[in-house]
Protein backbone atom coordinates (compact mmCIF):
# COMPACT_ATOMS: atom_id res chain seq x y z
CA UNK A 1 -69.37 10.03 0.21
CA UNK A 2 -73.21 10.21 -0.45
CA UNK A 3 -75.34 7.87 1.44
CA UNK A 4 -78.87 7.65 1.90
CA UNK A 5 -80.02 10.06 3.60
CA UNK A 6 -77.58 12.81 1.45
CA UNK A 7 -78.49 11.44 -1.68
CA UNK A 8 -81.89 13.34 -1.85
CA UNK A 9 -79.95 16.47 -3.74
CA UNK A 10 -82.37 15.44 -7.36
CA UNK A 11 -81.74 16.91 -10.51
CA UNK A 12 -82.96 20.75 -11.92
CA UNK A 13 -85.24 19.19 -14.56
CA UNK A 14 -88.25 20.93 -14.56
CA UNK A 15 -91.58 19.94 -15.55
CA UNK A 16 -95.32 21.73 -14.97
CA UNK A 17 -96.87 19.00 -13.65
CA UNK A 18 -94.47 17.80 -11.13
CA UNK A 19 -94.13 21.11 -10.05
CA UNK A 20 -97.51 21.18 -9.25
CA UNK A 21 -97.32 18.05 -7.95
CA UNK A 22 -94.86 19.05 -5.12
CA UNK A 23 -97.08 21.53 -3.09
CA UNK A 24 -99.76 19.20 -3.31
CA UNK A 25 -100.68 17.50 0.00
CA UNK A 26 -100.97 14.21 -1.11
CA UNK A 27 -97.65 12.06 -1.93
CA UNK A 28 -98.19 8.71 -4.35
CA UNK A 29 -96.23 6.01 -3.59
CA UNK A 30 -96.55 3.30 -6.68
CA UNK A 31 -95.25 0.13 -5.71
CA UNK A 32 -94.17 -3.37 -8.01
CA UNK A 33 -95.75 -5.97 -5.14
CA UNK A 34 -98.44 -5.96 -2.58
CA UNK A 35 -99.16 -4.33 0.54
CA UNK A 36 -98.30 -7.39 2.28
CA UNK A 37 -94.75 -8.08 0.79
CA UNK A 38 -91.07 -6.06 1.28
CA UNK A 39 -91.77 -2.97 -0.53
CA UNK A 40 -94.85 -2.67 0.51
CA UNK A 41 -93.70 -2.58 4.13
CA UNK A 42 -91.10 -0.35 3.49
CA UNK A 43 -94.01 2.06 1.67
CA UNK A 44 -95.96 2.05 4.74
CA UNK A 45 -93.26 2.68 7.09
CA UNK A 46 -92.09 5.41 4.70
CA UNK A 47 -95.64 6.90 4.84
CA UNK A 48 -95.91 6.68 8.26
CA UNK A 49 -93.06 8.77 9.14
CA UNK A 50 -93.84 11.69 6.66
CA UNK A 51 -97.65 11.35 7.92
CA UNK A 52 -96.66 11.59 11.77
CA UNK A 53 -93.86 14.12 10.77
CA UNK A 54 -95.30 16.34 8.36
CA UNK A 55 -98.41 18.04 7.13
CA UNK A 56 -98.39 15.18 3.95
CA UNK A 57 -100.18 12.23 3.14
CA UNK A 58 -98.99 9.34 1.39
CA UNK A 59 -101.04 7.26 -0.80
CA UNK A 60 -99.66 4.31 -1.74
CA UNK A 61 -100.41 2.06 -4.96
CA UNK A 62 -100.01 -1.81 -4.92
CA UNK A 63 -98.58 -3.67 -7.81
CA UNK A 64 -101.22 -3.67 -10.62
CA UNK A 65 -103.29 -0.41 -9.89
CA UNK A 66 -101.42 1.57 -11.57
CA UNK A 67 -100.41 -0.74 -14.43
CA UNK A 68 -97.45 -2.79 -15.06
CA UNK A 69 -93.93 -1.62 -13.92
CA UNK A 70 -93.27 0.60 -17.13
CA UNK A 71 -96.21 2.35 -16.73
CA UNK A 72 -95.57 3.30 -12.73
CA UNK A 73 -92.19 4.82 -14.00
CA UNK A 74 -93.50 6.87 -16.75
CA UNK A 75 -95.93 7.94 -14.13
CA UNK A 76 -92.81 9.01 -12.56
CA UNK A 77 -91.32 10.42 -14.96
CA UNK A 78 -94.45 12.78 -15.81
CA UNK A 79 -94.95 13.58 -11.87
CA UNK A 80 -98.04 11.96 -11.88
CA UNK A 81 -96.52 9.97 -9.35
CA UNK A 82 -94.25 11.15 -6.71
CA UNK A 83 -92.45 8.31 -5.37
CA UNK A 84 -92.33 4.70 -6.93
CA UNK A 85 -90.27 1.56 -7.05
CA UNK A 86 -88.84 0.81 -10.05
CA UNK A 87 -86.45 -2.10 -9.73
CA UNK A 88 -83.09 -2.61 -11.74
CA UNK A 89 -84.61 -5.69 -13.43
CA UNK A 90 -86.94 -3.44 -15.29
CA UNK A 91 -85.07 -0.28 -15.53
CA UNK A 92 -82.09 -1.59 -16.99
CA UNK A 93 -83.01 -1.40 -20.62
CA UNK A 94 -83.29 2.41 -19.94
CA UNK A 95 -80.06 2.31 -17.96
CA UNK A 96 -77.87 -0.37 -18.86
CA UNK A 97 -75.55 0.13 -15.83
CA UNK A 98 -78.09 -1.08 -13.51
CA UNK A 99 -78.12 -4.72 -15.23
CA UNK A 100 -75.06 -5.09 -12.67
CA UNK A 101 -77.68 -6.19 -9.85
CA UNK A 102 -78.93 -9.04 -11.76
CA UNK A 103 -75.34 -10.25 -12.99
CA UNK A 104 -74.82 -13.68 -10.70
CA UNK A 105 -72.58 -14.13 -7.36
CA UNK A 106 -71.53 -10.38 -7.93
CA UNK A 107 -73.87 -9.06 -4.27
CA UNK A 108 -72.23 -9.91 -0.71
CA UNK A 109 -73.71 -13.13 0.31
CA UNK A 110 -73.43 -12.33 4.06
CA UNK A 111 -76.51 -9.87 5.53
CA UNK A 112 -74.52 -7.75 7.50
CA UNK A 113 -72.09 -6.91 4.63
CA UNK A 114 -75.08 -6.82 2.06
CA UNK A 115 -76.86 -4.18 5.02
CA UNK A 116 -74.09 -2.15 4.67
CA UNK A 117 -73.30 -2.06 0.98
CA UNK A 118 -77.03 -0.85 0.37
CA UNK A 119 -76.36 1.78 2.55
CA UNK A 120 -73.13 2.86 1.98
CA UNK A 121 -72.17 2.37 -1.22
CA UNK A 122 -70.91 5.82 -3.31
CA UNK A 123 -71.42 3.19 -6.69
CA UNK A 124 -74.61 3.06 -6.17
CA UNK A 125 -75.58 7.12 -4.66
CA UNK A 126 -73.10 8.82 -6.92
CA UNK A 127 -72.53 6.85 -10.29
CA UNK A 128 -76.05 4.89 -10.29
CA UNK A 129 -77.82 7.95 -9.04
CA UNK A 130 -76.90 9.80 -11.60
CA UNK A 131 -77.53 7.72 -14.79
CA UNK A 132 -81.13 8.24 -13.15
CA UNK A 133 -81.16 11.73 -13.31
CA UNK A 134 -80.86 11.37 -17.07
CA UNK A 135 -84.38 10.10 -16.42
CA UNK A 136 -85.79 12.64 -15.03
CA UNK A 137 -85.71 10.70 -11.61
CA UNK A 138 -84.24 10.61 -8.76
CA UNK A 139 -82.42 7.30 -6.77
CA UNK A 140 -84.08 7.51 -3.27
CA UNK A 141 -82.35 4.76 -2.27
CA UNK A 142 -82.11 0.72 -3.15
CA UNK A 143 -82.17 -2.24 -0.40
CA UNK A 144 -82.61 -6.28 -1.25
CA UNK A 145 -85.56 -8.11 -0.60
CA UNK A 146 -83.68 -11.22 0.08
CA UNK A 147 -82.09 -14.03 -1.87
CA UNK A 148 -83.25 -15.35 -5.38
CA UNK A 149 -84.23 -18.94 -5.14
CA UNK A 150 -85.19 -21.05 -8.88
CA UNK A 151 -88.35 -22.98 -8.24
CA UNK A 152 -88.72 -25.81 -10.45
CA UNK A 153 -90.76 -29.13 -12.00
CA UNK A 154 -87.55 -30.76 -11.40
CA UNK A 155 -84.53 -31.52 -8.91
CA UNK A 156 -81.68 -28.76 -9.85
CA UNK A 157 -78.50 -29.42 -8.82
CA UNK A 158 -76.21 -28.70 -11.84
CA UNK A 159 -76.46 -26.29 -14.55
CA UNK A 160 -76.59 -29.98 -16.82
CA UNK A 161 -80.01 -30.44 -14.45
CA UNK A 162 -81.40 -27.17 -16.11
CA UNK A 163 -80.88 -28.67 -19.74
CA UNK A 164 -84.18 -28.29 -21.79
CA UNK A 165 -85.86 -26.52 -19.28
CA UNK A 166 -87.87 -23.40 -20.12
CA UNK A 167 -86.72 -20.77 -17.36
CA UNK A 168 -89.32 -17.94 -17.15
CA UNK A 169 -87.34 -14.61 -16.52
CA UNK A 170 -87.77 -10.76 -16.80
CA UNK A 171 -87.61 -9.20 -20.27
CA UNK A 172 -83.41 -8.82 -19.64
CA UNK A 173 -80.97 -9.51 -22.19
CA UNK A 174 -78.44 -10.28 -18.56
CA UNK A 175 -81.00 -12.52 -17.10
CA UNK A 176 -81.33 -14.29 -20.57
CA UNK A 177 -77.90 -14.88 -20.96
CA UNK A 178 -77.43 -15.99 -17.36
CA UNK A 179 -79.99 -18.71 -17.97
CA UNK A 180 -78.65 -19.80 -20.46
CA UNK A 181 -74.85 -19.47 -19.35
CA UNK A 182 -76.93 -21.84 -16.30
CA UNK A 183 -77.72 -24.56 -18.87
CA UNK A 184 -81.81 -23.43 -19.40
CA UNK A 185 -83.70 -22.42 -21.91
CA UNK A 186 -84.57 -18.69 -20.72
CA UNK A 187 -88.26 -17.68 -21.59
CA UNK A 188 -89.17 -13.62 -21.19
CA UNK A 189 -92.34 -13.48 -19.75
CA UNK A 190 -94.78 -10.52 -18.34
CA UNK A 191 -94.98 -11.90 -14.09
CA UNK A 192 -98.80 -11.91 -15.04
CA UNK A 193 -98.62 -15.21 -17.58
CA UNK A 194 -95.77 -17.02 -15.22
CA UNK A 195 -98.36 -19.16 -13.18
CA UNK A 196 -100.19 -19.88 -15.80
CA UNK A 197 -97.45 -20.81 -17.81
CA UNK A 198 -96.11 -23.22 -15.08
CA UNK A 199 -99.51 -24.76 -13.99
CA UNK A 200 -99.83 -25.41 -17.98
CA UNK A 201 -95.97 -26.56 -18.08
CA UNK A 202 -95.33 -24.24 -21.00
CA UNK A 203 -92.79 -23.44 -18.48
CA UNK A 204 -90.74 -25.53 -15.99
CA UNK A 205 -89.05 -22.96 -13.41
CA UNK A 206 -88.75 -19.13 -12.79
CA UNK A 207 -86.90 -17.52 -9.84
CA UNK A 208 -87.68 -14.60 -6.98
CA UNK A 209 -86.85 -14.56 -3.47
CA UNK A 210 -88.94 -16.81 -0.97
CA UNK A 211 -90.77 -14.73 0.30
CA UNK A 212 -92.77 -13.77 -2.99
CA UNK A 213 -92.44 -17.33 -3.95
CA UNK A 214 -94.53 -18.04 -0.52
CA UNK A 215 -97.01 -15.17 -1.47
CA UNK A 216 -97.57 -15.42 -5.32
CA UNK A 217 -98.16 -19.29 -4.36
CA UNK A 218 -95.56 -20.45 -7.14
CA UNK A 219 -94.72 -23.49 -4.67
CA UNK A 220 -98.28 -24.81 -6.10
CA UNK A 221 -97.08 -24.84 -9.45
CA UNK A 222 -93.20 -26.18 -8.71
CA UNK A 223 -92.13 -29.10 -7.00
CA UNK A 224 -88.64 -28.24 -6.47
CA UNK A 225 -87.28 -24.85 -4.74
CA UNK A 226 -83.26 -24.44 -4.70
CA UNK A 227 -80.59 -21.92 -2.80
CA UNK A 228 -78.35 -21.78 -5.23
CA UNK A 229 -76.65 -18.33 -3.61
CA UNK A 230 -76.81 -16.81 -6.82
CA UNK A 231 -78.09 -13.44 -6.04
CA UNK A 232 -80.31 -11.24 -3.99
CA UNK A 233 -83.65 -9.47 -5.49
CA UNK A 234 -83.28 -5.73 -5.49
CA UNK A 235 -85.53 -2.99 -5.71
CA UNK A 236 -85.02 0.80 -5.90
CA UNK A 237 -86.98 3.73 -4.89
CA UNK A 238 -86.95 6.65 -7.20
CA UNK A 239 -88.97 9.55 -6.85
CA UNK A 240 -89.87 12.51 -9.76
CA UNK A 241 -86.92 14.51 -9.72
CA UNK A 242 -88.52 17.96 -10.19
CA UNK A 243 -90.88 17.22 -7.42
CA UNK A 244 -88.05 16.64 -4.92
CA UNK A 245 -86.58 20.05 -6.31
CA UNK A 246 -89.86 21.83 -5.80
CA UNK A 247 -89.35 20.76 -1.53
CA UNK A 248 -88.99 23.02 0.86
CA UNK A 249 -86.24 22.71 2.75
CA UNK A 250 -88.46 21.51 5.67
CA UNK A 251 -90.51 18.65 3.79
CA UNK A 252 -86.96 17.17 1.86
CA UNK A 253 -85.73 16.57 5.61
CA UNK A 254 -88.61 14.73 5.89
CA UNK A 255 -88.24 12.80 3.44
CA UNK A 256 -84.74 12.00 3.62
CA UNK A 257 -85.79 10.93 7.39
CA UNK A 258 -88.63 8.87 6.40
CA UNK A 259 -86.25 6.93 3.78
CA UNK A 260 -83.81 6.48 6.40
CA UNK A 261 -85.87 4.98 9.05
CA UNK A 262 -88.28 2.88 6.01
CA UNK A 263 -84.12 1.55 5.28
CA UNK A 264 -83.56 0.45 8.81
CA UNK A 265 -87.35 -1.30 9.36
CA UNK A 266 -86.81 -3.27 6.27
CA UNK A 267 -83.53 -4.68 6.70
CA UNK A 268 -84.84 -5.61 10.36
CA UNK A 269 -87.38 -7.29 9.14
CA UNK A 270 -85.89 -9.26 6.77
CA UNK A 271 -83.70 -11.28 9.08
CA UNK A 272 -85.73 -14.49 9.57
CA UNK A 273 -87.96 -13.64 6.34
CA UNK A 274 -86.47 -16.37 4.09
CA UNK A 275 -87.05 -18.90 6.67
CA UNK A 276 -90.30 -17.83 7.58
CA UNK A 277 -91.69 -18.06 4.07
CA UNK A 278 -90.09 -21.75 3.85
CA UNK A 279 -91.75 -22.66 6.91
CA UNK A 280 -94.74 -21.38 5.77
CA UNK A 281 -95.06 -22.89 2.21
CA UNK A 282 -94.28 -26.28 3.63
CA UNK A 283 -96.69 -25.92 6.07
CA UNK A 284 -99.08 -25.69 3.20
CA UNK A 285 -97.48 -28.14 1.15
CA UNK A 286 -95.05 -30.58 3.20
CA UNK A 287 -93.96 -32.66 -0.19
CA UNK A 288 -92.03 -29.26 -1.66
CA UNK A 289 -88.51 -30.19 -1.86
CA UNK A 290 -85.76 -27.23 -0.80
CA UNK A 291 -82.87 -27.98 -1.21
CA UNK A 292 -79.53 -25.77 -0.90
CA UNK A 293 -76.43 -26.39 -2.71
CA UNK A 294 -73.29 -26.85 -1.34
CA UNK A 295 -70.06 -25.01 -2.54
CA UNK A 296 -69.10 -27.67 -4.87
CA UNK A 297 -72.33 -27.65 -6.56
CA UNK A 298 -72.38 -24.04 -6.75
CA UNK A 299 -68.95 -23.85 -8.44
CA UNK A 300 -70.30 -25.01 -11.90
CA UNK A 301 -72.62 -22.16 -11.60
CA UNK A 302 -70.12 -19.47 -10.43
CA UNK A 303 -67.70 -20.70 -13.56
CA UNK A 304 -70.64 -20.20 -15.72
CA UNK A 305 -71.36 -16.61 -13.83
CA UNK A 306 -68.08 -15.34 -15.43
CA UNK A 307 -69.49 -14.92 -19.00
CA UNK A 308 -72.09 -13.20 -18.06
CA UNK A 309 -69.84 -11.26 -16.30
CA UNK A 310 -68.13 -10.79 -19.75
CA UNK A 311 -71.30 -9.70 -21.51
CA UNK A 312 -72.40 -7.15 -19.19
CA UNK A 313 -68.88 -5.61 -19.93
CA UNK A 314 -69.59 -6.22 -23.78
CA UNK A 315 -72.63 -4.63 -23.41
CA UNK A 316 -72.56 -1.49 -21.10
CA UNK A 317 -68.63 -0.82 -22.19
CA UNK A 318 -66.12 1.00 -20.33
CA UNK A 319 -68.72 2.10 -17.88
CA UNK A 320 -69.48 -1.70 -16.21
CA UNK A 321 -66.34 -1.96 -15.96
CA UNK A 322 -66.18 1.01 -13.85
CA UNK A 323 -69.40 -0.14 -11.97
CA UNK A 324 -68.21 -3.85 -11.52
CA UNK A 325 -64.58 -2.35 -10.09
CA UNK A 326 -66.86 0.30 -7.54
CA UNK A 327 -69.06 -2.96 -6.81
CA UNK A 328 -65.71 -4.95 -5.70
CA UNK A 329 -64.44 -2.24 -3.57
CA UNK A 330 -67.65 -0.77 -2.01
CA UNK A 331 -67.90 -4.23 -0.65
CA UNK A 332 -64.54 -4.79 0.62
CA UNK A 333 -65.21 -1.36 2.42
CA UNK A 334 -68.16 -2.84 3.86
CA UNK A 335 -66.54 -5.82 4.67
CA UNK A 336 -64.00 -3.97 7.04
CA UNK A 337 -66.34 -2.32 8.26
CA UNK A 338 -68.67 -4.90 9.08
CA UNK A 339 -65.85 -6.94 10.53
CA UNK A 340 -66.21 -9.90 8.23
């Protein structure tokens, strides 16, 4: 079984300028959030192992410097960039597989089990891995950021609640369809126009975990935030796979050790993170309502789940079938071995 810190094997794709990138000095980490939020706390803690470890420096890029997300990966992809994140929300119209991450109630709900899964799972490191190879990257590895909450004009509390309402989401045909499997009117939208778009009420909810919901200050914009257990946000690392080919043997055991201890820091400190952020935005604004739904009013939304569930079949084929059926049992294995 591959896990992370095996999985750094890349593919033979060769290209001049990541090839030239590899001996440089100077790694580039690109990241899709801030300094200040998960990734980039796992960036820095990545950076400061190869810094303290090697002979390498890591630069790393928060979200906008380097353009939007598609631009960071064909960065990438051109070895421009060495190392980026490039989360399955935004990668899955390349690879369609990876659309399995944002189908609903399909993640482990419990941490421990969800720890594990990230770090075990041979779905992810062998069959995942290798549909982004075909890229011309390389999975690093992939960890949650923590539980997708809707924030909202409105009380939500049945998918009949979300009826009319304009629900911002990524440009993803799942997240469209779960949406509207949910009852709402799903609304694409670049993360740059969201506030706007809710402050203006050309929108009336969008969804990310707490923390960034804390951080991008949506809460000033909603009224209503709601745990709806739905799923967790999840990001992936990839890095330029002819750069990691170009390694020595020396500087790829760094990097497989700097993954594995960035891995460990950030699923430490998530525990507590969704509560801090609550905390913190009704500190700021103590008339927010949060509310979390119980199992009965989370069974209209886990019926609803199962034809989305039914569409990412439709649309990926045989092959999310496959992935769905390594999903199920990569968890039960963490499961046992959790002891849950």
């Amino acid at each position: 079984m591959k896990t992370i810190s095996s999985l750094l094997s890349g593919a033979a794709a060769v290209a001049l300028l990541a090839a030239g990138a590899a001996s440089a000095a100077e790694w580039k980490f690109a990241l899709e959030e801030q300094l200040n939020e998960v990734q980039g706390v796992f960036a820095t803690r990545f950076k400061e192992h190869v810094e303290a470890n090697s002979d390498h420096t890591v630069a790393i890029f928060p979200y906008g410097s380097l353009g939007e997300s598609a631009d960071v990966t064909e960065l990438t992809q051109l070895g421009a960039v060495q190392f980026a994140n490039a989360s399955p929300g935004f990668m899955g119209s390349e690879i369609p597989e990876l659309n399995v991450f944002l189908l609903p109630y399909t993640l482990p709900e419990e941490g421990p089990v969800l720890a594990d899964f990230f770090a075990t799972s041979p779905t992810i490191y062998q069959d995942l891995a290798a549909r982004y190879e075909d890229q011309g990257l390389s999975l690093v590895v992939m960890y949650p950021e923590g539980e997708v909450v809707m924030t909202t004009k409105e009380p939500v509390a049945s998918p009949a609640d979300l009826d009319g309402v304009k629900f911002r989401v990524m440009t993803s045909p799942l997240l469209v369809e779960t949406y509207r499997a949910f009852g709402a009117t799903p609304t694409p939208l670049p993360w740059g126009e969201v506030f706007s778009s809710l402050q203006l009420n050309m929108i009336q909810g969008q969804e990310n975990p707490m923390f960034f919901v804390e951080s991008t200050k949506m809460y000033e914009v909603t009224d209503h935030i709601t745990y709806a257990g739905h799923n967790v946000y999840t990001t992936a690392v990839v890095a330029n796979s002819a750069f990691l080919d170009g390694l020595s043997e020396e500087d790829r055991a760094v990097v497989d050790a700097a993954t594995q201890a960035a891995f460990e820091h950030i699923m430490e400190y998530q525990e507590g993170l969704t509560q801090r952020a609550e905390d913190m935005i009704l500190k700021a604004k103590p008339d927010m309502n949060v509310t979390v739904l119980t199992d009965e009013q989370r069974a209209p939304f886990r019926a609803a789940a199962e034809d989305v569930r039914a569409t990412y079949v439709e649309m990926v084929g045989e092959a999310g079938s496959k992935i769905l059926d390594g999903f199920a049992q990569d968890v039960a294995a963490s499961r046992e071995r959790v002891g849950d």
